[in-house]
Protein backbone atom coordinates (compact mmCIF):
# COMPACT_ATOMS: atom_id res chain seq x y z
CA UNK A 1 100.14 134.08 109.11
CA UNK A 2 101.69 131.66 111.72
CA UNK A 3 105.55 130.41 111.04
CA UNK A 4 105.43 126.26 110.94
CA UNK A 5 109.17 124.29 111.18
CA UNK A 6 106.80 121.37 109.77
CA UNK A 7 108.86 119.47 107.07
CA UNK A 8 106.23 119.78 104.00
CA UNK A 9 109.01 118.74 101.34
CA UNK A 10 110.48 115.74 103.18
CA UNK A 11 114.11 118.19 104.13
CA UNK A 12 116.08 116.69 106.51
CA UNK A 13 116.04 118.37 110.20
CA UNK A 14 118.92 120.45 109.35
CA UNK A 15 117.44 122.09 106.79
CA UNK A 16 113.60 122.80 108.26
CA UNK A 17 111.64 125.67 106.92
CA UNK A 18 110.37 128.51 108.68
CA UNK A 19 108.39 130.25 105.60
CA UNK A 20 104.46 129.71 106.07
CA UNK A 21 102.43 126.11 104.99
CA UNK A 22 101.11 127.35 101.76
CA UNK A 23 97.03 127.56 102.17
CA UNK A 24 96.81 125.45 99.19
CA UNK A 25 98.31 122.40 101.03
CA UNK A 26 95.21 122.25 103.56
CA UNK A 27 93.13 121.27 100.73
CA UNK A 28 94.83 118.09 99.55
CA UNK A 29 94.61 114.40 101.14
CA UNK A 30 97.88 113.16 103.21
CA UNK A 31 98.82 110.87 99.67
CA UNK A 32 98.55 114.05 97.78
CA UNK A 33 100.57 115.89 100.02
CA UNK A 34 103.24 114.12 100.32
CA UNK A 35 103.50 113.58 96.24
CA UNK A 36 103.80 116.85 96.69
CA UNK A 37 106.25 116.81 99.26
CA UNK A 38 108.51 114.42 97.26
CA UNK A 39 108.27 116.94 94.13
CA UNK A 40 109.12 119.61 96.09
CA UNK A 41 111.97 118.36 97.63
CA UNK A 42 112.95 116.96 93.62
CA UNK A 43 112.93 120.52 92.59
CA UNK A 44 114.95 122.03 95.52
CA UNK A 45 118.20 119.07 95.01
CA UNK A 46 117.75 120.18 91.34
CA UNK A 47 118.49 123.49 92.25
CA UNK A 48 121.09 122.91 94.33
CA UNK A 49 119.64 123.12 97.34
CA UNK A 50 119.29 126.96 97.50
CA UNK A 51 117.61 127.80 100.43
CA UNK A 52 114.90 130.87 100.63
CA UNK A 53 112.85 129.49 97.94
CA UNK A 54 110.88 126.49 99.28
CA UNK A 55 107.28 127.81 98.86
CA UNK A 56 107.87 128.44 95.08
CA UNK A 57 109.50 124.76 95.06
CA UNK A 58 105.92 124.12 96.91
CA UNK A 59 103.47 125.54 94.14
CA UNK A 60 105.75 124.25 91.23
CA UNK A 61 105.40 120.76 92.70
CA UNK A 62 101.68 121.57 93.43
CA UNK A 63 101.46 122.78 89.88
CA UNK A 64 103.33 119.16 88.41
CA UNK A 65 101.23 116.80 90.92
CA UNK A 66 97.81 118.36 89.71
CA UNK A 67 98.52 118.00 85.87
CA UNK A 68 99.83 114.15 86.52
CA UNK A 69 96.72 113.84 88.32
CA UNK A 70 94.52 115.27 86.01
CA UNK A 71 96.50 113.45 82.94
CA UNK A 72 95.97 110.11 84.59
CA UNK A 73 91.99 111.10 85.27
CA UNK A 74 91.63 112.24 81.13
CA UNK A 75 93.44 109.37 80.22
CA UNK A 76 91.02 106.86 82.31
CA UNK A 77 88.05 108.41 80.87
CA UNK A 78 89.37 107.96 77.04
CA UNK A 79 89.76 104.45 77.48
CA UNK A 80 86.98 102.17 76.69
C-alpha cells in the first residue's frame, strides 16, 4: 500500500503523516472528508497529540461522522 504525507486530519506541516490514506476515505465526498478530517484532528488534541495513532483517530472520526449523519437522515424522515 503506497505511503501518502497528504494531511487527511487538517495537522499542521510539522506534524504530516506517513501511515497509509485509509481505503475507507476514497469513498466519501470532499465535505465528508474533511468532517472527517476536523474529527480526526479533535480526537488526536484530545489525546494529547500522541503521534503513531492517526489512522485509529481516522476510523473513530469516520465512525462519529457516519452516526451524525445517519442521526440527522432518521431524524428528517420522523418529522412530518
Amino acid at each position: 500500500m503506497p505511503m501518502t504525507t497528504n494531511n487527511p486530519a487538517g495537522r499542521h506541516a510539522g506534524e504530516r503523516s506517513l501511515s497509509p490514506e485509509p481505503a475507507s476515505m476514497q469513498k466519501y465526498s470532499d465535505e465528508v472528508r474533511e468532517r472527517i478530517a476536523k474529527k480526526a484532528y479533535e480526537l488526536y488534541e484530545q489525546r494529547g497529540r500522541q503521534a503513531e495513532r492517526d489512522v485509529e483517530d481516522w476510523l473513530k472520526a469516520e465512525e462519529l461522522v457516519r452516526k451524525e449523519m445517519n442521526d440527522r437522515a432518521a431524524t428528517r424522515k420522523a418529522k412530518p
